[in-house]
N, C-alpha and C. Protein backbone atom coordinates (compact mmCIF):
# COMPACT_ATOMS: atom_id res chain seq x y z
N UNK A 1 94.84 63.48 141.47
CA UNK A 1 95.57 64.72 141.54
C UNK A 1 95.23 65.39 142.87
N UNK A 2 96.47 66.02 143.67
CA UNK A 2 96.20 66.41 144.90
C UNK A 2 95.19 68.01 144.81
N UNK A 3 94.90 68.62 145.85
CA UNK A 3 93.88 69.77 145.53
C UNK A 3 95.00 70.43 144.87
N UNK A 4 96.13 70.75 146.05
CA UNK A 4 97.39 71.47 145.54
C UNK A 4 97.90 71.67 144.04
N UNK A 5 98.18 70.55 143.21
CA UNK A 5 98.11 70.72 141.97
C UNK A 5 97.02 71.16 141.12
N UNK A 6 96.05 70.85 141.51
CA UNK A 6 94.85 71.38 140.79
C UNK A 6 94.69 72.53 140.78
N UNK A 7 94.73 73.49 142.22
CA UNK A 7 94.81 74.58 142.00
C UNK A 7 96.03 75.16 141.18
N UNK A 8 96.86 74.20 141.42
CA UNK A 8 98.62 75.12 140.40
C UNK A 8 98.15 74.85 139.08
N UNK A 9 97.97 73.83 138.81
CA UNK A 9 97.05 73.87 137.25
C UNK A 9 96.52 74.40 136.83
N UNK A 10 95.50 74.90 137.51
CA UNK A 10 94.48 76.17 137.06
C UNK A 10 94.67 77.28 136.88
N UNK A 11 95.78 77.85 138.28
CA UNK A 11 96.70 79.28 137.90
C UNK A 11 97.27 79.08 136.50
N UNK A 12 97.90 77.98 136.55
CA UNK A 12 98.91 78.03 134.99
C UNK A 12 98.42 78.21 133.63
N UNK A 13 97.03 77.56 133.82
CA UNK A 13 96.32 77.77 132.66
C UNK A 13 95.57 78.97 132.46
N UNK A 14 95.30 79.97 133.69
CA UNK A 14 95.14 81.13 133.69
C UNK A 14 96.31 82.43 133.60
N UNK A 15 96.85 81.55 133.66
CA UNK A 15 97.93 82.91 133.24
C UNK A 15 98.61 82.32 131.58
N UNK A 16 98.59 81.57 131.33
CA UNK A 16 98.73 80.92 129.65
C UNK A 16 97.76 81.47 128.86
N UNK A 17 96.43 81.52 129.46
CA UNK A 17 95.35 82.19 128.30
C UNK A 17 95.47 83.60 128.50
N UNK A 18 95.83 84.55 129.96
CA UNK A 18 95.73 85.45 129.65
C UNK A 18 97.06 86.02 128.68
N UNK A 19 98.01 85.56 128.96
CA UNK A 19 99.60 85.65 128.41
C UNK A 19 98.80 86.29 126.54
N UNK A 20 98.10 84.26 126.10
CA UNK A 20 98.05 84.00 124.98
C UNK A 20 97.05 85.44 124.53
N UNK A 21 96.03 85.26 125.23
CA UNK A 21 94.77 86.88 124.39
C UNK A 21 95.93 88.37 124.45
N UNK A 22 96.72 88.59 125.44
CA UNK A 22 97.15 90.17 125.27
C UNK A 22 98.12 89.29 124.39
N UNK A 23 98.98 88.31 123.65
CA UNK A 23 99.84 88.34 122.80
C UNK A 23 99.23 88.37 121.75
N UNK A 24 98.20 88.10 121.02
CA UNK A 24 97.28 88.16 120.31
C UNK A 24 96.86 89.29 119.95
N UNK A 25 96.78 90.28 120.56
CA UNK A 25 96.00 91.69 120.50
C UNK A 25 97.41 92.38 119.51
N UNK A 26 98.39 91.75 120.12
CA UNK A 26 99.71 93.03 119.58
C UNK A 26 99.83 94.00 120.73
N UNK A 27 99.80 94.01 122.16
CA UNK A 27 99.67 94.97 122.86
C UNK A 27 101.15 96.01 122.83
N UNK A 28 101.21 96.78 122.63
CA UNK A 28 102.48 97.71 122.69
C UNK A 28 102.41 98.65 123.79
N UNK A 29 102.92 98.80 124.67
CA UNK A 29 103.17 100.02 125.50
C UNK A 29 103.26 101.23 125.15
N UNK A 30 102.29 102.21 125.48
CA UNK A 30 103.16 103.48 124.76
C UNK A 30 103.26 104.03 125.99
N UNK A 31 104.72 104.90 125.25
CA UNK A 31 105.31 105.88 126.17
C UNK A 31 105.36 107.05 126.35
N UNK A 32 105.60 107.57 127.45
CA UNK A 32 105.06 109.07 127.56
C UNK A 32 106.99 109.98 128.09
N UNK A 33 106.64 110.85 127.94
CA UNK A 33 107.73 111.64 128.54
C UNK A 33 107.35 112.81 129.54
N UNK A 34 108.19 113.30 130.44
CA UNK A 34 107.24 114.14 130.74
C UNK A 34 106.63 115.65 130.19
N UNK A 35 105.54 115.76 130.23
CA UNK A 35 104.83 117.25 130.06
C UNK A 35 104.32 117.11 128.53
N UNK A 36 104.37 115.82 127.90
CA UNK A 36 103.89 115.69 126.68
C UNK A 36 102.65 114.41 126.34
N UNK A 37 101.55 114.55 126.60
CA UNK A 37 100.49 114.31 126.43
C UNK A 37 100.09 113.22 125.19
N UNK A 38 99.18 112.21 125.38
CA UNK A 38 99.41 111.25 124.60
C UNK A 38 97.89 110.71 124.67
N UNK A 39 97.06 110.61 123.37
CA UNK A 39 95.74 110.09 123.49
C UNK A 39 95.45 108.74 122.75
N UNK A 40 94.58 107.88 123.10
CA UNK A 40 94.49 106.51 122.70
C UNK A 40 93.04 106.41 123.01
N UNK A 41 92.61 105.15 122.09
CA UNK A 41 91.16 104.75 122.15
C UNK A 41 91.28 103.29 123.30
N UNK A 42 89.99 103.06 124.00
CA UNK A 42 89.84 101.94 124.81
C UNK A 42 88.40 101.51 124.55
N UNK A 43 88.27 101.16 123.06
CA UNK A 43 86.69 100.22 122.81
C UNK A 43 85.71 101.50 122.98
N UNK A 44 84.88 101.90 123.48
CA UNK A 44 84.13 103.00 123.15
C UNK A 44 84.56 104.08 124.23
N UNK A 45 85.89 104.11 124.73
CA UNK A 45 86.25 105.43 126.08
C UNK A 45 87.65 105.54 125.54
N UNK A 46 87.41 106.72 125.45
CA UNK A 46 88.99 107.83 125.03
C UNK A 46 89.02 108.47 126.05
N UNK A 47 91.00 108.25 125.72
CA UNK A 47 92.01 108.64 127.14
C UNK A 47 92.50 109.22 126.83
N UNK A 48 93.07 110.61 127.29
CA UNK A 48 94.38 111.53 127.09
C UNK A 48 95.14 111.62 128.64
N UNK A 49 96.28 111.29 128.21
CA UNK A 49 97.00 111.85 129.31
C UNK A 49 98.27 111.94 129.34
N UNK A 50 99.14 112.66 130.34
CA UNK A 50 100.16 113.22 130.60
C UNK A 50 100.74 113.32 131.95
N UNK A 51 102.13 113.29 132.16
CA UNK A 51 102.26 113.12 133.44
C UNK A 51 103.71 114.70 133.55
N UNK A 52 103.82 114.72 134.91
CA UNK A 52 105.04 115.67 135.13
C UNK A 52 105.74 115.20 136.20
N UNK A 53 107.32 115.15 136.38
CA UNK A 53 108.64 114.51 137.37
C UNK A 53 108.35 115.65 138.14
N UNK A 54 108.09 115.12 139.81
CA UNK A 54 107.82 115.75 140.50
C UNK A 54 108.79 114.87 141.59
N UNK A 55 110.04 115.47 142.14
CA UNK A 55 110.62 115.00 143.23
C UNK A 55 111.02 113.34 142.78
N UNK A 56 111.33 112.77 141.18
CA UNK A 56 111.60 111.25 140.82
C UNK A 56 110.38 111.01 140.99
N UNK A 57 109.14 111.07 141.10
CA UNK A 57 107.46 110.56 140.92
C UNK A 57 106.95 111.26 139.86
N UNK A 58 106.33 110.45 139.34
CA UNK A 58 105.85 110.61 137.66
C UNK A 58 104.04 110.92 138.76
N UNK A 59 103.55 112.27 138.12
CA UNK A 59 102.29 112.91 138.85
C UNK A 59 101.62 112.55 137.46
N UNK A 60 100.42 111.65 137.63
CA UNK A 60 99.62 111.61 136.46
C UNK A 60 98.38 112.23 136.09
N UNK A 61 98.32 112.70 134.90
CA UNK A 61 97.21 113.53 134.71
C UNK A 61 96.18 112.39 133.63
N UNK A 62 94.86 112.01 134.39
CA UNK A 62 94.43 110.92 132.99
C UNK A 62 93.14 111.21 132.84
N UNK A 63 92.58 111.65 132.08
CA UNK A 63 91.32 112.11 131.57
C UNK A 63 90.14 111.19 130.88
N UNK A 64 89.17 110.65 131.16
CA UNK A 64 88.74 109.16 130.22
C UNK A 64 86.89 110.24 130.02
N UNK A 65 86.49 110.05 128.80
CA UNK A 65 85.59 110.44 127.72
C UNK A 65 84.86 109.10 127.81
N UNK A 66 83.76 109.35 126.75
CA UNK A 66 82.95 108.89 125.97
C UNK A 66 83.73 109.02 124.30
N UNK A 67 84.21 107.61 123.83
CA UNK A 67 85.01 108.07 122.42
C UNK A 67 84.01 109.21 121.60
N UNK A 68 84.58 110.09 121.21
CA UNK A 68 83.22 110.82 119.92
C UNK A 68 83.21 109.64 118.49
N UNK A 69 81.90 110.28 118.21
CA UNK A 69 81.50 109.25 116.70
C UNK A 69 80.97 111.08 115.99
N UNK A 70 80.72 110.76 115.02
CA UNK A 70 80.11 111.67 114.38
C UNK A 70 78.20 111.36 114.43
N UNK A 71 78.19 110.59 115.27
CA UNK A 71 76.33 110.91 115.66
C UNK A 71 76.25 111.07 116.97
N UNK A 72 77.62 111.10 118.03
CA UNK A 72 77.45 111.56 119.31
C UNK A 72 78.26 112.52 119.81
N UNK A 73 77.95 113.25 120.57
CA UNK A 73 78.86 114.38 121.28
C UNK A 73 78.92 113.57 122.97
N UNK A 74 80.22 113.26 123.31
CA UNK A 74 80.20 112.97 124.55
C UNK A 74 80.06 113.61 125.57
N UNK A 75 79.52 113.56 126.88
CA UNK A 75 79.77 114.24 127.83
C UNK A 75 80.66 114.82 128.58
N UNK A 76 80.99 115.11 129.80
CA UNK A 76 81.78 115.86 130.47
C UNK A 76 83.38 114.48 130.74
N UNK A 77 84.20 114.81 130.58
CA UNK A 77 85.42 114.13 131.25
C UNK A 77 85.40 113.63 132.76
N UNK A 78 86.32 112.94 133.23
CA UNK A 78 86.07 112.06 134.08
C UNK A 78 87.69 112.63 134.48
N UNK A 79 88.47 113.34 135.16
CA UNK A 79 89.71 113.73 135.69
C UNK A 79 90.27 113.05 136.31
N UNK A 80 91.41 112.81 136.58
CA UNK A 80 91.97 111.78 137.83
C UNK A 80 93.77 111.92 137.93
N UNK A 81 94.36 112.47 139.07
CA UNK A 81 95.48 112.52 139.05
C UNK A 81 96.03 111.22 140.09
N UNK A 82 97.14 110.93 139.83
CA UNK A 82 97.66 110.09 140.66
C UNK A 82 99.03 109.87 140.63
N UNK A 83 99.63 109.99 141.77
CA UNK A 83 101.25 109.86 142.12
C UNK A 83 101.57 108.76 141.81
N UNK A 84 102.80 108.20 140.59
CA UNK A 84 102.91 106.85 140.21
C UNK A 84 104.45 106.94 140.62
N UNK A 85 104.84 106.28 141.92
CA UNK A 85 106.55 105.71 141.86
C UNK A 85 106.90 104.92 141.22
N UNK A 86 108.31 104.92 141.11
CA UNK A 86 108.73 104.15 140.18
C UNK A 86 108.85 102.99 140.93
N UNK A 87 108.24 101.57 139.94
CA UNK A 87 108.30 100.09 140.29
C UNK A 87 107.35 100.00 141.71
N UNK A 88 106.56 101.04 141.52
CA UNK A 88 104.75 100.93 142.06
C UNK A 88 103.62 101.15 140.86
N UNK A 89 103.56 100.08 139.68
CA UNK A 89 102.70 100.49 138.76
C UNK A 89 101.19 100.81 139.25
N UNK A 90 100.30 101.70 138.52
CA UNK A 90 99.28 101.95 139.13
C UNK A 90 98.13 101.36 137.98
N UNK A 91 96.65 101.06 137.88
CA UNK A 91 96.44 100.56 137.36
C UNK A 91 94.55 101.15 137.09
N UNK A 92 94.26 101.19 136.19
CA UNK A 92 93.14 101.97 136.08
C UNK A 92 91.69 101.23 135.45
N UNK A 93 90.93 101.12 135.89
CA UNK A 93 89.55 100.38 135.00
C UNK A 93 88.49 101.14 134.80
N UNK A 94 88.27 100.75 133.54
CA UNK A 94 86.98 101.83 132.92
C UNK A 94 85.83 100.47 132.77
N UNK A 95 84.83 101.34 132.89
CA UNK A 95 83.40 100.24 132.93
C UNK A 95 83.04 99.65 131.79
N UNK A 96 84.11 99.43 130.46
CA UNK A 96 83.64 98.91 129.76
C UNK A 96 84.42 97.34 129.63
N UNK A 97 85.36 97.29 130.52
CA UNK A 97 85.97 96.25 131.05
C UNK A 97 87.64 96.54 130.43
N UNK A 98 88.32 97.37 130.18
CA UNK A 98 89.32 97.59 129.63
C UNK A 98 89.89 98.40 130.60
N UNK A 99 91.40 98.24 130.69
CA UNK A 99 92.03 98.89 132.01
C UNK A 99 93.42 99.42 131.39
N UNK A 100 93.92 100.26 132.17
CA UNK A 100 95.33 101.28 131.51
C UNK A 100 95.60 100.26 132.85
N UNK A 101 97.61 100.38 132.28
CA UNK A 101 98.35 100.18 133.27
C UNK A 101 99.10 100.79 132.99
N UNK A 102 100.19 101.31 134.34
CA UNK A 102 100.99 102.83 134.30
C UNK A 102 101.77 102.19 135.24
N UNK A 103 103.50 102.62 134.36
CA UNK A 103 104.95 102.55 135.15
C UNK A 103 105.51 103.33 135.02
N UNK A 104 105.91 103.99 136.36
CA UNK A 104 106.67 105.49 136.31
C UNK A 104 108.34 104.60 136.16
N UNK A 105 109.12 104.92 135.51
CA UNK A 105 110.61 104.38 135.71
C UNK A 105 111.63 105.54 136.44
N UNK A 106 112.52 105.09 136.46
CA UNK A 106 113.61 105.35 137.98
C UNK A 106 113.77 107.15 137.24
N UNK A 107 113.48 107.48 138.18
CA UNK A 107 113.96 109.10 138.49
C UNK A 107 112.38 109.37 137.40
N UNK A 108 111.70 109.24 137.24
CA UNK A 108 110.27 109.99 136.45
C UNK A 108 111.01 110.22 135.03
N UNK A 109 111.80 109.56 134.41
CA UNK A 109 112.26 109.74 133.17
C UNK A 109 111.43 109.36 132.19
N UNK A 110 110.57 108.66 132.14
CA UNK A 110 109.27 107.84 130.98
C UNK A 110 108.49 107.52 131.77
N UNK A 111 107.34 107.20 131.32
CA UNK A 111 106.06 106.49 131.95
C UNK A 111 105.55 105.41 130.80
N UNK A 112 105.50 104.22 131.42
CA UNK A 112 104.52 103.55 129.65
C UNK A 112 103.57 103.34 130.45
N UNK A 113 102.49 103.30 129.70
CA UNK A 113 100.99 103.04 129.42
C UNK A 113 100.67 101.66 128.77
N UNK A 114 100.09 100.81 129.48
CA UNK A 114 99.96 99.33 128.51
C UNK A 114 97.95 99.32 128.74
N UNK A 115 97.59 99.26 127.30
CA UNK A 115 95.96 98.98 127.39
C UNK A 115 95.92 97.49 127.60
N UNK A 116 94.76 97.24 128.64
CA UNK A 116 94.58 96.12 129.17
C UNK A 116 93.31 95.08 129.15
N UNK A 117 92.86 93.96 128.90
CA UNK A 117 91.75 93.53 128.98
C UNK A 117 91.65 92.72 129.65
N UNK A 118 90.31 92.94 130.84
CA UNK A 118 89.93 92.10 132.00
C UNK A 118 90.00 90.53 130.91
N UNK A 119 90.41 89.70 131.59
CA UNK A 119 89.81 88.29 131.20
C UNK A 119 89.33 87.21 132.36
N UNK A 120 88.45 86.77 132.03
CA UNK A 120 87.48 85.99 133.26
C UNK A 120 87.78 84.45 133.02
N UNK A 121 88.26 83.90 133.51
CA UNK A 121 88.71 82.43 133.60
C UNK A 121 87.62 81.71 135.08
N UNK A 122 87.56 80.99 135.20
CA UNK A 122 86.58 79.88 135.82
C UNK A 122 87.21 78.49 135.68
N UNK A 123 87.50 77.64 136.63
CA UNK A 123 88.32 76.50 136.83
C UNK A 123 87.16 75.63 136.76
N UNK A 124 87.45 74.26 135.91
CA UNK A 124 86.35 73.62 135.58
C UNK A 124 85.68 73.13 136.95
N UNK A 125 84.68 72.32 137.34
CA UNK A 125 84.45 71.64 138.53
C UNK A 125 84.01 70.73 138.37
């Protein structure tokens, strides 16, 4: 097998397992509209956020916590705004290896939100 295929092999099989784990999860997009606020869990970090149509750019407002439990009180929020054009998705990672992804669509009419999980692939040798 030439290197060339080997490496195309390896992409393919890396994008097949990652395909296969987020089809697996059930991942759903959720959607936002603007000026209406939307919270979700990411493994132990909770997200709220909201965006507003500013000039057809979806302005994002995304806030990421410590999830609460009832034996912890989390600390202070973590703020972060960011200008998302449309069909420039923007893409976010929290340190517990789980990542938001964000698409503003044409004229700032919706935004979806897709929760994401790093996956680590390694090509045999």
């Amino acid at each position: 097998m030439t290197p060339f295929k080997t490496i195309l092999s390896t992409v393919a099989v890396c994008v097949i397992t990652a395909t296969t784990v987020m089809a697996g999860q059930g991942v759903r997009p959720i959607e936002l509209t603007p000026g209406h606020g939307q919270s979700f869990d990411l493994g132990n970090k909770r997200a709220v956020s909201y965006f507003l149509d500013r000039d057809g750019v979806c302005h994002l407002t995304l806030m990421l916590t410590e999830a609460y439990t009832e034996d912890t009180v989390s600390g202070a929020a973590t703020r972060m705004i960011v200008a998302v054009a449309p069909g420039r998705p923007a893409r976010v990672d929290t340190s517990n290896g789980k990542s938001l992804g964000f698409d503003c669509t044409a004229n700032a009419a919706k935004m979806t939100v897709t929760p994401l999980d790093h996956v680590a692939v390694a090509p045999r040798i």
